[in-house]
PDB file of N, CA and C in Angstrom:
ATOM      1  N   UNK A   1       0.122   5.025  47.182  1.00  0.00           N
ATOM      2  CA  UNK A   1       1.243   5.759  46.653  1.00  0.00           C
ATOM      3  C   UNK A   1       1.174   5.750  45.120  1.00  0.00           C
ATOM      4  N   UNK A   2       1.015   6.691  44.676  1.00  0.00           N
ATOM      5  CA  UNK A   2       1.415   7.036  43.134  1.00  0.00           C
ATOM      6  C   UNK A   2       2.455   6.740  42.499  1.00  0.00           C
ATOM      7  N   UNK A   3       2.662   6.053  41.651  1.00  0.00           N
ATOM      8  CA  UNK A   3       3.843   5.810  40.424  1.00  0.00           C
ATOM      9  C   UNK A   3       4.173   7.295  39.822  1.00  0.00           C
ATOM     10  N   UNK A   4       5.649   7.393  39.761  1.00  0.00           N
ATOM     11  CA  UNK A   4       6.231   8.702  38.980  1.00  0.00           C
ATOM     12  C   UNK A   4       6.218   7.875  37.266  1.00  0.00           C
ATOM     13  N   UNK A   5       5.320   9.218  36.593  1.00  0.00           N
ATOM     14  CA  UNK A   5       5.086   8.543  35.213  1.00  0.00           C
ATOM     15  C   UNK A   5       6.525   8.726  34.527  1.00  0.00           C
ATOM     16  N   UNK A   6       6.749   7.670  33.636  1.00  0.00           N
ATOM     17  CA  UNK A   6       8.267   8.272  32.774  1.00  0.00           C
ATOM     18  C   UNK A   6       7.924   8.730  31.956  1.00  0.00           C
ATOM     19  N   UNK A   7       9.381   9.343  31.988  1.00  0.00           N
ATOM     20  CA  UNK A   7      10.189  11.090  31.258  1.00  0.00           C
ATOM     21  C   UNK A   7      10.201  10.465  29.720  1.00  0.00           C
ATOM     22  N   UNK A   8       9.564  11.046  28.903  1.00  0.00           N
ATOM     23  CA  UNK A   8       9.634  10.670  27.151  1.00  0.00           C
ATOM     24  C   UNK A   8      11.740  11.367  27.051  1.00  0.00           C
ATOM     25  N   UNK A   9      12.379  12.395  28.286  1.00  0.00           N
ATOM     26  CA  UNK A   9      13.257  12.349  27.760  1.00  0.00           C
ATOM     27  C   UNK A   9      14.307  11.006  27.360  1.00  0.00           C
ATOM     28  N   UNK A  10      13.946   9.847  28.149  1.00  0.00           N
ATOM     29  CA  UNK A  10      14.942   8.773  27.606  1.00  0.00           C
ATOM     30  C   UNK A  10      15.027   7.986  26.346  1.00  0.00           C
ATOM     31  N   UNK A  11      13.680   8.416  25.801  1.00  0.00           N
ATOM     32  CA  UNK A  11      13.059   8.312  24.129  1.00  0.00           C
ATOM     33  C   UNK A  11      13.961   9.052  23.468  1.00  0.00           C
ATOM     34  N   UNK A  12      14.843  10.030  23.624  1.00  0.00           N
ATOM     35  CA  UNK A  12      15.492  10.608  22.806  1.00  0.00           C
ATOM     36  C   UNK A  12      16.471  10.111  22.782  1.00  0.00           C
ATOM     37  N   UNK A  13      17.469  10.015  21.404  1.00  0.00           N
ATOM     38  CA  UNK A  13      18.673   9.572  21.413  1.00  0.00           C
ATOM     39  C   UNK A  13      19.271  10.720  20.268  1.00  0.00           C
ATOM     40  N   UNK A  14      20.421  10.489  20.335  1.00  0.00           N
ATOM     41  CA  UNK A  14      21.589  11.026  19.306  1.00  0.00           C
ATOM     42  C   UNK A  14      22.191  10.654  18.688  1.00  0.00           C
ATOM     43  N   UNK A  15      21.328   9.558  18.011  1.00  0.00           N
ATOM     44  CA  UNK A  15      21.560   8.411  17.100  1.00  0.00           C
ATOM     45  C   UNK A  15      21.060   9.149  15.628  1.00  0.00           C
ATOM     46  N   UNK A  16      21.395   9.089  14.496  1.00  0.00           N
ATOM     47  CA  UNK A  16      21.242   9.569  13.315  1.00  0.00           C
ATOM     48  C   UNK A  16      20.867   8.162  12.366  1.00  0.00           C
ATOM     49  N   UNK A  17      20.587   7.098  12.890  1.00  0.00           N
ATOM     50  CA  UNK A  17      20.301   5.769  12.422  1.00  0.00           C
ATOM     51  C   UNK A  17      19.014   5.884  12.499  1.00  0.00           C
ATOM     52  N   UNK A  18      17.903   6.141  11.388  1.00  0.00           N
ATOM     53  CA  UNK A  18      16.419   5.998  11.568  1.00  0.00           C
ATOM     54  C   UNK A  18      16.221   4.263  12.028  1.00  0.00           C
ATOM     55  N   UNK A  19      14.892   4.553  12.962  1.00  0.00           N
ATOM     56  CA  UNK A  19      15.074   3.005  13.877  1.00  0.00           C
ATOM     57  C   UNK A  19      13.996   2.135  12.973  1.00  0.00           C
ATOM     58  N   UNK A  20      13.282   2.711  11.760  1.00  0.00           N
ATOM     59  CA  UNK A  20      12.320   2.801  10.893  1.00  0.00           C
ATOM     60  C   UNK A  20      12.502   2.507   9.670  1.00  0.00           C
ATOM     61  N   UNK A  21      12.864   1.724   8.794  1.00  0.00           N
ATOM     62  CA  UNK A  21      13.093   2.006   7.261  1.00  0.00           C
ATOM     63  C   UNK A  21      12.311   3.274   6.681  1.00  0.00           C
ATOM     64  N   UNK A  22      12.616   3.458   5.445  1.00  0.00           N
ATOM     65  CA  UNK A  22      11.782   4.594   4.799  1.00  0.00           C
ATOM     66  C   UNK A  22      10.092   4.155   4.096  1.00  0.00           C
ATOM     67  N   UNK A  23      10.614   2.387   3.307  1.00  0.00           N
ATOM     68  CA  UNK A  23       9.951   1.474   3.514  1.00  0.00           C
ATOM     69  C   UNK A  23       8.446   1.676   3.969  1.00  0.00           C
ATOM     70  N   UNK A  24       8.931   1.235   5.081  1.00  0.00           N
ATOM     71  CA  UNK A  24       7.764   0.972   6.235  1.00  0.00           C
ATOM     72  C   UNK A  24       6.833   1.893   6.594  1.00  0.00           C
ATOM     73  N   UNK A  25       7.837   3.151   6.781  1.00  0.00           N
ATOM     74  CA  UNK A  25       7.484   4.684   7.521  1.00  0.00           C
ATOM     75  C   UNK A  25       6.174   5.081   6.214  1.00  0.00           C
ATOM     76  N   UNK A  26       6.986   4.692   4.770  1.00  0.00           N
ATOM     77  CA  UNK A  26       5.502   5.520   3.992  1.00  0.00           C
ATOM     78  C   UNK A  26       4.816   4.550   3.430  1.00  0.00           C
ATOM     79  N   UNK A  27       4.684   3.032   3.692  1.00  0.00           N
ATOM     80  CA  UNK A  27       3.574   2.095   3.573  1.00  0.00           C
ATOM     81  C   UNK A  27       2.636   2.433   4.594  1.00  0.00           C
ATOM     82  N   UNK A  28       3.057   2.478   5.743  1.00  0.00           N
ATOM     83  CA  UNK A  28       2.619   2.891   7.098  1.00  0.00           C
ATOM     84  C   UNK A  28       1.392   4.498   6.697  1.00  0.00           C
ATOM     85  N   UNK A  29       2.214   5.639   6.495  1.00  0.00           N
ATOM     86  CA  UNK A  29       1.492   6.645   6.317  1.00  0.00           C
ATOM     87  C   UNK A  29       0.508   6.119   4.883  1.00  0.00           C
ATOM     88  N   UNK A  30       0.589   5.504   4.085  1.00  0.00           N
ATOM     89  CA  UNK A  30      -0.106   5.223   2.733  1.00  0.00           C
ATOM     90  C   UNK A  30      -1.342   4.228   3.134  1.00  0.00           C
ATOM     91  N   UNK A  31      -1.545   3.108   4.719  1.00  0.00           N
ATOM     92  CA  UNK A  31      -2.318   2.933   4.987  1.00  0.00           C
ATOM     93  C   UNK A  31      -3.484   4.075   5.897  1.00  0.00           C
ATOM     94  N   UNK A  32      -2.544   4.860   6.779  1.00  0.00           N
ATOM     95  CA  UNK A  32      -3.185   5.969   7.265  1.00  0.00           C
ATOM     96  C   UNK A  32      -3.921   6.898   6.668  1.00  0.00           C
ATOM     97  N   UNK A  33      -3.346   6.796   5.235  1.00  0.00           N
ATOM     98  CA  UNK A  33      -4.507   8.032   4.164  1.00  0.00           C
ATOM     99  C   UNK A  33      -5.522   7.355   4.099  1.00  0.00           C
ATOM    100  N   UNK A  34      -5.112   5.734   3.604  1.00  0.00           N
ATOM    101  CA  UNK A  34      -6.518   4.934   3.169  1.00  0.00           C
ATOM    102  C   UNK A  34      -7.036   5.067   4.219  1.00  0.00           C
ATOM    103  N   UNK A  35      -7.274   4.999   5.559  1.00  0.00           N
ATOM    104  CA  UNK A  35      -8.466   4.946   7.092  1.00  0.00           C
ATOM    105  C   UNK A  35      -8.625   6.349   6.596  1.00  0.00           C
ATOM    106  N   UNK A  36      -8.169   7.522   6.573  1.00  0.00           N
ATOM    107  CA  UNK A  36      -8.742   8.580   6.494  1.00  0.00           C
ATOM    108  C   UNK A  36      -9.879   8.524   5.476  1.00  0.00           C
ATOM    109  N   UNK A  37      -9.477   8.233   4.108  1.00  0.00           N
ATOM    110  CA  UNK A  37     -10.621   8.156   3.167  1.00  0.00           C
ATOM    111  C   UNK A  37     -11.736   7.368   3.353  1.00  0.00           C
ATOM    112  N   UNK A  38     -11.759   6.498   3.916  1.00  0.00           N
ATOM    113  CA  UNK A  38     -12.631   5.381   3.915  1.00  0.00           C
ATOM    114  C   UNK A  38     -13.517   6.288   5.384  1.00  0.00           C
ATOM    115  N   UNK A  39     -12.883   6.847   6.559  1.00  0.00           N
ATOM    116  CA  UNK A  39     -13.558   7.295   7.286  1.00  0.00           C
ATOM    117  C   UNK A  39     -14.294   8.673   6.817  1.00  0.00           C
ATOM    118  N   UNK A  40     -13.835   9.392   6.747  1.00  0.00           N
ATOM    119  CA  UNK A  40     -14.263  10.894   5.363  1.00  0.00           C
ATOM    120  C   UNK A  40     -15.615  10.087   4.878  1.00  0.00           C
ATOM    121  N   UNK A  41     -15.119   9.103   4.027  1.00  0.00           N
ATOM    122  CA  UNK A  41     -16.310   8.872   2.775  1.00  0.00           C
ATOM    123  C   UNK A  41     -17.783   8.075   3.625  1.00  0.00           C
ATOM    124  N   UNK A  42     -16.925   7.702   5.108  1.00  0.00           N
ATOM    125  CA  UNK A  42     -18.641   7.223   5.651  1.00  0.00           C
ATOM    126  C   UNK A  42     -18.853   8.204   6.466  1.00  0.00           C
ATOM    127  N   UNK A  43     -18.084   9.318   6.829  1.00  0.00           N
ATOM    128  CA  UNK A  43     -19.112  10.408   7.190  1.00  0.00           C
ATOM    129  C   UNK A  43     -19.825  11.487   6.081  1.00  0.00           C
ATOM    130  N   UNK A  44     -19.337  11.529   4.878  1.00  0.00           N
ATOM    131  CA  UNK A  44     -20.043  11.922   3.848  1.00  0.00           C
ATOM    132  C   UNK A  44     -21.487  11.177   3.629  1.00  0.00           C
ATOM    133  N   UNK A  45     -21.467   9.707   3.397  1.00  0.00           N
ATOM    134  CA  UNK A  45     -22.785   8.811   3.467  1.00  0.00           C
ATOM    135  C   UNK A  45     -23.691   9.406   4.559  1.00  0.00           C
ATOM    136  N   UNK A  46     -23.001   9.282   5.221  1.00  0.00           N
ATOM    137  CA  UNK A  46     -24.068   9.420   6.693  1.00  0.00           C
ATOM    138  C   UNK A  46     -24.449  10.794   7.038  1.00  0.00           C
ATOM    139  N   UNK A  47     -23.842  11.694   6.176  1.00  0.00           N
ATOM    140  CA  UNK A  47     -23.921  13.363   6.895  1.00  0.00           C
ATOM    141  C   UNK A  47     -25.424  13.703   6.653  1.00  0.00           C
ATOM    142  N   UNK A  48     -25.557  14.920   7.632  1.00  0.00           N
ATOM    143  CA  UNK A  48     -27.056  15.530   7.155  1.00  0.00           C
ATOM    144  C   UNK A  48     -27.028  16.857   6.454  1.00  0.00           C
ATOM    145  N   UNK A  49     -25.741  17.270   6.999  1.00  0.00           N
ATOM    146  CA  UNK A  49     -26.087  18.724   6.873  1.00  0.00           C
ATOM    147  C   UNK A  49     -25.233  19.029   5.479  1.00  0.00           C
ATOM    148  N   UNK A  50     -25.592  19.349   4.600  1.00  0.00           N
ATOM    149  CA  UNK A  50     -25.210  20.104   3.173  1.00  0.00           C
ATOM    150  C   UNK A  50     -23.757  20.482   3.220  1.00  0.00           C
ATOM    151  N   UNK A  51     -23.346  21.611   3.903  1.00  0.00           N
ATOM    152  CA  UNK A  51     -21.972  22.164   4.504  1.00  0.00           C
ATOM    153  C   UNK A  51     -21.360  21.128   5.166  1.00  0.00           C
ATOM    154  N   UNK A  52     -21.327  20.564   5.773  1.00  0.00           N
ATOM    155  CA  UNK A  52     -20.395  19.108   6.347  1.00  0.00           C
ATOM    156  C   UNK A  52     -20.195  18.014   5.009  1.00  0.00           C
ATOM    157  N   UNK A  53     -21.153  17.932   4.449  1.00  0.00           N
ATOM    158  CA  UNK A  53     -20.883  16.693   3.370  1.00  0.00           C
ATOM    159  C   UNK A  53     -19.646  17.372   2.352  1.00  0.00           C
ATOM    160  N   UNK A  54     -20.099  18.668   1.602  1.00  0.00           N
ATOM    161  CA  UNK A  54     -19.151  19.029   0.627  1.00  0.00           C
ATOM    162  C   UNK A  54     -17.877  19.611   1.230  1.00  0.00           C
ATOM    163  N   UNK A  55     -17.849  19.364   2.915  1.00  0.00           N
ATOM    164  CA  UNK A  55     -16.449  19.764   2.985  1.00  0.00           C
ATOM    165  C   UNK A  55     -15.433  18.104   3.018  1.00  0.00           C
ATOM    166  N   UNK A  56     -16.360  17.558   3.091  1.00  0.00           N
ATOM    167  CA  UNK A  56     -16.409  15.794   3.314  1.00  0.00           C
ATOM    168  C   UNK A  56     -15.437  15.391   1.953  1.00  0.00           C
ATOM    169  N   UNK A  57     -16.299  15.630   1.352  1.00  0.00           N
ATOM    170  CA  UNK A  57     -15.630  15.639  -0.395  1.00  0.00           C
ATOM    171  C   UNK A  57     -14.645  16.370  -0.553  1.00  0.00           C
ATOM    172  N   UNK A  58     -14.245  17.363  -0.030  1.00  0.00           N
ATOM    173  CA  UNK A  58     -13.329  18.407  -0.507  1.00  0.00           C
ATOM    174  C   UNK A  58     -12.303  17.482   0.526  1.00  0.00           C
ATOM    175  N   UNK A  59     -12.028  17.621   1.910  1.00  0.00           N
ATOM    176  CA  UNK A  59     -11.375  16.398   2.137  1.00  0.00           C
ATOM    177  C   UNK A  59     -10.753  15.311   1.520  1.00  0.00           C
ATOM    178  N   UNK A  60     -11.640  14.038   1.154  1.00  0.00           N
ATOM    179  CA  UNK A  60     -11.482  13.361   0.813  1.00  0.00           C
ATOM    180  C   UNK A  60     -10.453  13.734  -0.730  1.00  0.00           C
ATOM    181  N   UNK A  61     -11.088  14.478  -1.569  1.00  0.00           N
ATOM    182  CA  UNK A  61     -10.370  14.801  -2.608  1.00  0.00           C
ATOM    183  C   UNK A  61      -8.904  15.307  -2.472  1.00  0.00           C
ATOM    184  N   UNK A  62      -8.621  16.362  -1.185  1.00  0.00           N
ATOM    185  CA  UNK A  62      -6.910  16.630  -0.706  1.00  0.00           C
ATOM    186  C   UNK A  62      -6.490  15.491  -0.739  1.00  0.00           C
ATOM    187  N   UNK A  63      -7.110  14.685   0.603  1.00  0.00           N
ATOM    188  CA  UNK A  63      -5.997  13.565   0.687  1.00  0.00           C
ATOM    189  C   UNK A  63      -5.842  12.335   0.044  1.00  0.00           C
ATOM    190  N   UNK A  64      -6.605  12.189  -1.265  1.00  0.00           N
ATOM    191  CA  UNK A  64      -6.305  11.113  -2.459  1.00  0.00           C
ATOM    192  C   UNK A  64      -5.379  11.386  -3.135  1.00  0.00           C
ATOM    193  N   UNK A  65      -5.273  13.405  -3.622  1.00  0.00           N
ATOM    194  CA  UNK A  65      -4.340  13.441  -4.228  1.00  0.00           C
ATOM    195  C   UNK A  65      -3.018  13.595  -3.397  1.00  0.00           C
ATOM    196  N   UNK A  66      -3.007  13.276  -1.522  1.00  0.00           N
ATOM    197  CA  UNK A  66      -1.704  13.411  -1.349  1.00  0.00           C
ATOM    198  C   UNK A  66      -1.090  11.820  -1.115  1.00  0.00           C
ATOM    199  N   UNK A  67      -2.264  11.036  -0.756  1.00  0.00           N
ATOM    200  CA  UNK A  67      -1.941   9.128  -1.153  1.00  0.00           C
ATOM    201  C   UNK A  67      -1.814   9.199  -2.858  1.00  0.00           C
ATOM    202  N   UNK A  68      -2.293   9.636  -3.597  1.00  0.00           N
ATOM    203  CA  UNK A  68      -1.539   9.440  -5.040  1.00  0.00           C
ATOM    204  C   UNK A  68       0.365   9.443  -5.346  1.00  0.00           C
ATOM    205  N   UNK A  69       0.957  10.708  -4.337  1.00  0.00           N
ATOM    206  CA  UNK A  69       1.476  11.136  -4.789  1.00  0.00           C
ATOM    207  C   UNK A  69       2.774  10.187  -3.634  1.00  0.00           C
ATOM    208  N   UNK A  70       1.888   9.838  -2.675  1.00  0.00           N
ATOM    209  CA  UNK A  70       2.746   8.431  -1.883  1.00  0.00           C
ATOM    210  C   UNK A  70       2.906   7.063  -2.645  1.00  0.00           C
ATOM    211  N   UNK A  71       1.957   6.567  -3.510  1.00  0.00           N
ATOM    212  CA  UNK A  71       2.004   5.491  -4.235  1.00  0.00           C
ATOM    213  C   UNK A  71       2.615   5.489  -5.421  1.00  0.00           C
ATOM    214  N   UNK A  72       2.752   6.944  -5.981  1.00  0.00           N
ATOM    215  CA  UNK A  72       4.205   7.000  -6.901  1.00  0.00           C
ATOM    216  C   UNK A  72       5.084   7.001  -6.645  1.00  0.00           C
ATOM    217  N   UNK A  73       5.749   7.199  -5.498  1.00  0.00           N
ATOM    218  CA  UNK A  73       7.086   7.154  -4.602  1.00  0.00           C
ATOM    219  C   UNK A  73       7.352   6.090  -4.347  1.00  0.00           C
ATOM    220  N   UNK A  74       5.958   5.092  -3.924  1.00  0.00           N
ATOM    221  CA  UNK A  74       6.112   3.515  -3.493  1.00  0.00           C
ATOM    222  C   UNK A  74       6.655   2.748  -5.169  1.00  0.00           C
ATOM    223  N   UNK A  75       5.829   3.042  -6.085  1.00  0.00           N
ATOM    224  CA  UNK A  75       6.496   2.488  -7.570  1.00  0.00           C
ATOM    225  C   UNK A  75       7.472   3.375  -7.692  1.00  0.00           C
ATOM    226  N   UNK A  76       7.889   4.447  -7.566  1.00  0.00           N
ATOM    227  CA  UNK A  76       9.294   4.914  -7.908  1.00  0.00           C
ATOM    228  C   UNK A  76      10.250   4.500  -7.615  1.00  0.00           C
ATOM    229  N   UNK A  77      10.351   3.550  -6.194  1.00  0.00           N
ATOM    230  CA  UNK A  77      11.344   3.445  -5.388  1.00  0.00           C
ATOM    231  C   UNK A  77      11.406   1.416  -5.690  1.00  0.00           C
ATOM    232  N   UNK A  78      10.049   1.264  -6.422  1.00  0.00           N
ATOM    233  CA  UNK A  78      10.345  -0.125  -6.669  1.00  0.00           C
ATOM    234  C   UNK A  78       9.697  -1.150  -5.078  1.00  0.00           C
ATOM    235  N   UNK A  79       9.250  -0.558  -4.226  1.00  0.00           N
ATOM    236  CA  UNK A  79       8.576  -0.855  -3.202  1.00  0.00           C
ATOM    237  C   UNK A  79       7.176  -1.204  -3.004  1.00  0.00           C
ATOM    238  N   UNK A  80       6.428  -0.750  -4.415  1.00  0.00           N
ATOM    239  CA  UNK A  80       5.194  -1.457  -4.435  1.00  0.00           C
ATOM    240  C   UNK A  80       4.891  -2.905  -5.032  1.00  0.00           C
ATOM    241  N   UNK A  81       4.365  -3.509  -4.280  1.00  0.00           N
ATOM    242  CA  UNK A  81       4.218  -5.067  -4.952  1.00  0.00           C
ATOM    243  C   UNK A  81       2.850  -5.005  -5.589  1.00  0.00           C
ATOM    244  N   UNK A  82       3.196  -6.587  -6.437  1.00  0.00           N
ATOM    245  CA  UNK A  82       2.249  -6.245  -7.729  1.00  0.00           C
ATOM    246  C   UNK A  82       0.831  -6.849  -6.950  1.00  0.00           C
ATOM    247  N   UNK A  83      -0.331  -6.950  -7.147  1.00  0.00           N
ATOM    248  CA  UNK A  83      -1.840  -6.613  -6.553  1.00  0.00           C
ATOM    249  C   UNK A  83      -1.851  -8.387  -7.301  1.00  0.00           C
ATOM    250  N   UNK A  84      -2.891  -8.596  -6.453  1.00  0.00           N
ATOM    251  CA  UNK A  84      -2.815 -10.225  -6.725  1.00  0.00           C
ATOM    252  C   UNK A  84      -4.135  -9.745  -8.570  1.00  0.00           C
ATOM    253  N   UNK A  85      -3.528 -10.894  -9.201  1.00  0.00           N
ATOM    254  CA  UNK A  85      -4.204 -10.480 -10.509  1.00  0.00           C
ATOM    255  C   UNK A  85      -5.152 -12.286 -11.046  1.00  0.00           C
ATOM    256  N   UNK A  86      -5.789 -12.003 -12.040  1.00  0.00           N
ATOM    257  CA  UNK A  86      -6.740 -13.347 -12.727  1.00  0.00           C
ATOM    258  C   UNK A  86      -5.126 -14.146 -13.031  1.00  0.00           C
ATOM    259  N   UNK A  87      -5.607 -15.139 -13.469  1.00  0.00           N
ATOM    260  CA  UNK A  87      -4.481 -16.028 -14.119  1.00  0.00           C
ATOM    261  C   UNK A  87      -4.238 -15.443 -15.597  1.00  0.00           C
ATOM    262  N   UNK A  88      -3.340 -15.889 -16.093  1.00  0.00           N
ATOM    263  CA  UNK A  88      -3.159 -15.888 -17.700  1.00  0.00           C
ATOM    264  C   UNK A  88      -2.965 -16.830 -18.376  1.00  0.00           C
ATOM    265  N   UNK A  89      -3.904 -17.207 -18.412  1.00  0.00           N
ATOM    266  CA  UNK A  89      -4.231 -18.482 -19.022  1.00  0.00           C
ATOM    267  C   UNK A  89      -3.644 -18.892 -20.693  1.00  0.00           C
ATOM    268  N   UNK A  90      -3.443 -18.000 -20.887  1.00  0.00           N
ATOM    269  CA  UNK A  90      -2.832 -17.771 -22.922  1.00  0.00           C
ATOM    270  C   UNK A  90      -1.233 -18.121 -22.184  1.00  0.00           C
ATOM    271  N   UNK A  91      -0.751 -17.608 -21.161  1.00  0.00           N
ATOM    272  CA  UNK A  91       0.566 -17.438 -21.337  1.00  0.00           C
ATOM    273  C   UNK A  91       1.082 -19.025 -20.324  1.00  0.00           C
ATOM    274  N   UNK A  92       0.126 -19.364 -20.156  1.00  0.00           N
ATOM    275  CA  UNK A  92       0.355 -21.130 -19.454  1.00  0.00           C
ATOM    276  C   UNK A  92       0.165 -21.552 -20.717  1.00  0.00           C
ATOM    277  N   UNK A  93      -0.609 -21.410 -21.658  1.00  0.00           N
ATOM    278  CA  UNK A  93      -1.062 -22.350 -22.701  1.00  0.00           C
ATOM    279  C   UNK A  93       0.383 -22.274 -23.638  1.00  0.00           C
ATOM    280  N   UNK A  94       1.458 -21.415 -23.873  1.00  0.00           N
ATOM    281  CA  UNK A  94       2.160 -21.461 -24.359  1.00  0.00           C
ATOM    282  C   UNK A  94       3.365 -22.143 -23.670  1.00  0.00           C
ATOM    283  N   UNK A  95       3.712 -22.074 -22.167  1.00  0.00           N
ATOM    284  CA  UNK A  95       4.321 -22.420 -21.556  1.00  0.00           C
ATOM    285  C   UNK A  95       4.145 -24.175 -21.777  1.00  0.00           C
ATOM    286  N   UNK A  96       2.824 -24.684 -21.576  1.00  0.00           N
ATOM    287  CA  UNK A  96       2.403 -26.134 -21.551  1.00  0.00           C
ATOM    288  C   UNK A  96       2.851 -27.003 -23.218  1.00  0.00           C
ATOM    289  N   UNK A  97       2.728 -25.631 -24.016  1.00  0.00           N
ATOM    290  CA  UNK A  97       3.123 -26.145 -25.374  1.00  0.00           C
ATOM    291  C   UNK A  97       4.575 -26.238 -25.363  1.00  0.00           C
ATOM    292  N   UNK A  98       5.378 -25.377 -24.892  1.00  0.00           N
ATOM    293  CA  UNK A  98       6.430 -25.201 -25.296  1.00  0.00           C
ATOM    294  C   UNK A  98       7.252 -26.887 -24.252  1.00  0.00           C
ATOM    295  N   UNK A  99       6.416 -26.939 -22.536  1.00  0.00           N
ATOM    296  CA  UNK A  99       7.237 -28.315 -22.312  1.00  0.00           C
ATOM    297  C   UNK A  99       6.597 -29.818 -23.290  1.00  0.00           C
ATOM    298  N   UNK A 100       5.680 -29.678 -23.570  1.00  0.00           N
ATOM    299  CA  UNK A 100       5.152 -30.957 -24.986  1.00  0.00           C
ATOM    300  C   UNK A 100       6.023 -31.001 -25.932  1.00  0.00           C
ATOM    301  N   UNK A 101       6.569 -29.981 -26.686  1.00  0.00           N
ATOM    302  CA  UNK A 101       7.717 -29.844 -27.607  1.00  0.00           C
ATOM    303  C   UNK A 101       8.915 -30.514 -27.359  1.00  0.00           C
ATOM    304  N   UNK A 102       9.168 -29.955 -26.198  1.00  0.00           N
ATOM    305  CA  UNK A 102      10.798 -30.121 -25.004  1.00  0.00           C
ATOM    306  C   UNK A 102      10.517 -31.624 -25.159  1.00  0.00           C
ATOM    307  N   UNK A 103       9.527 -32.464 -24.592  1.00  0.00           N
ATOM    308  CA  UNK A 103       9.415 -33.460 -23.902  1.00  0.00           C
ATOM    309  C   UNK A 103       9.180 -34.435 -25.238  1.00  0.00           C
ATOM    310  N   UNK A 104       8.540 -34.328 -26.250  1.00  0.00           N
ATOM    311  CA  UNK A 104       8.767 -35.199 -27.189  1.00  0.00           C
ATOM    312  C   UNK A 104       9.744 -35.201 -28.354  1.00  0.00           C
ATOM    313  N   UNK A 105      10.944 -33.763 -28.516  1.00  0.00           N
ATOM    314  CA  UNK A 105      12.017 -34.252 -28.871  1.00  0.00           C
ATOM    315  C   UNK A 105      13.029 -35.085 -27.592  1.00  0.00           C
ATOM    316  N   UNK A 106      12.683 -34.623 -26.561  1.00  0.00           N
ATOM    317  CA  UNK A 106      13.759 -35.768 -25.683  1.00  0.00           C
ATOM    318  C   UNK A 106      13.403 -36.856 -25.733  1.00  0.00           C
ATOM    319  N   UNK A 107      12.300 -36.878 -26.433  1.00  0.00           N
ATOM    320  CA  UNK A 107      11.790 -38.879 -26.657  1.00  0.00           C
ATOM    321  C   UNK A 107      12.191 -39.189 -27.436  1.00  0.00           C
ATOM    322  N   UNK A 108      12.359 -38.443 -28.879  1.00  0.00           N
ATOM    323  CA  UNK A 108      12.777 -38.898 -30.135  1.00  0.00           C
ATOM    324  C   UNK A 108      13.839 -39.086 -30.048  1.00  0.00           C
ATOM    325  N   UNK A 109      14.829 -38.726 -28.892  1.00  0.00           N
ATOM    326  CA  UNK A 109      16.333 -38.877 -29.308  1.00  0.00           C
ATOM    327  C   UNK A 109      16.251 -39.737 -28.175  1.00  0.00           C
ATOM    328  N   UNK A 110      15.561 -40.216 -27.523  1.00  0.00           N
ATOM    329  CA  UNK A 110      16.132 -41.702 -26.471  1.00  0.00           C
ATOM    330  C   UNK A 110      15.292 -43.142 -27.669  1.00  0.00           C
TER     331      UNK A 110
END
């Protein structure tokens, strides 16, 4: 006996509450451009034929500039976090000076 497959109608609601942040929804699509590019750019590597590669590129080039224009929305909105970076080493060295200072006037006055 066969299972009756379910109806996508109970997927619908009449709810006006996205079940999604906005958030999520275009981090989400902003990783989906990146798989596109990264897939594009290894069928460009790998292509043979002349006409497939430069449409490869032409591709790839639409949808960078339409992930560009998602990752300004992500800093517009204050939703992009900052990319892990080197240390700053000048700005510890001032920090380390400034508690040596702190720490040997609180000596001078005990």
């Amino acid at each position: 006996m066969l299972h009756v497959p379910k109806l996508f109608e109970t997927e619908v609601t009449d709810s006006t509450v996205p079940p999604f942040s906005d958030e999520l929804m275009l981090f989400h699509i902003a990783t989906l451009l990146s798989a596109a590019i990264a897939y594009y750019s290894e069928a460009f590597s790998m292509g043979q034929r002349r006409d497939l590669t430069a449409d490869y590129a032409q591709m790839n080039t639409q949808i960078a500039l339409i992930a560009e224009d998602g990752i300004k929305l992500l800093i517009e909105k204050g939703w992009m976090e900052q990319p892990p970076s080197a240390t700053d080493y000048e700005s510890l060295e001032r920090i380390r000076s400034m508690i040596i200072v702190l720490y040997e006037k609180e000596r001078t006055l005990l």
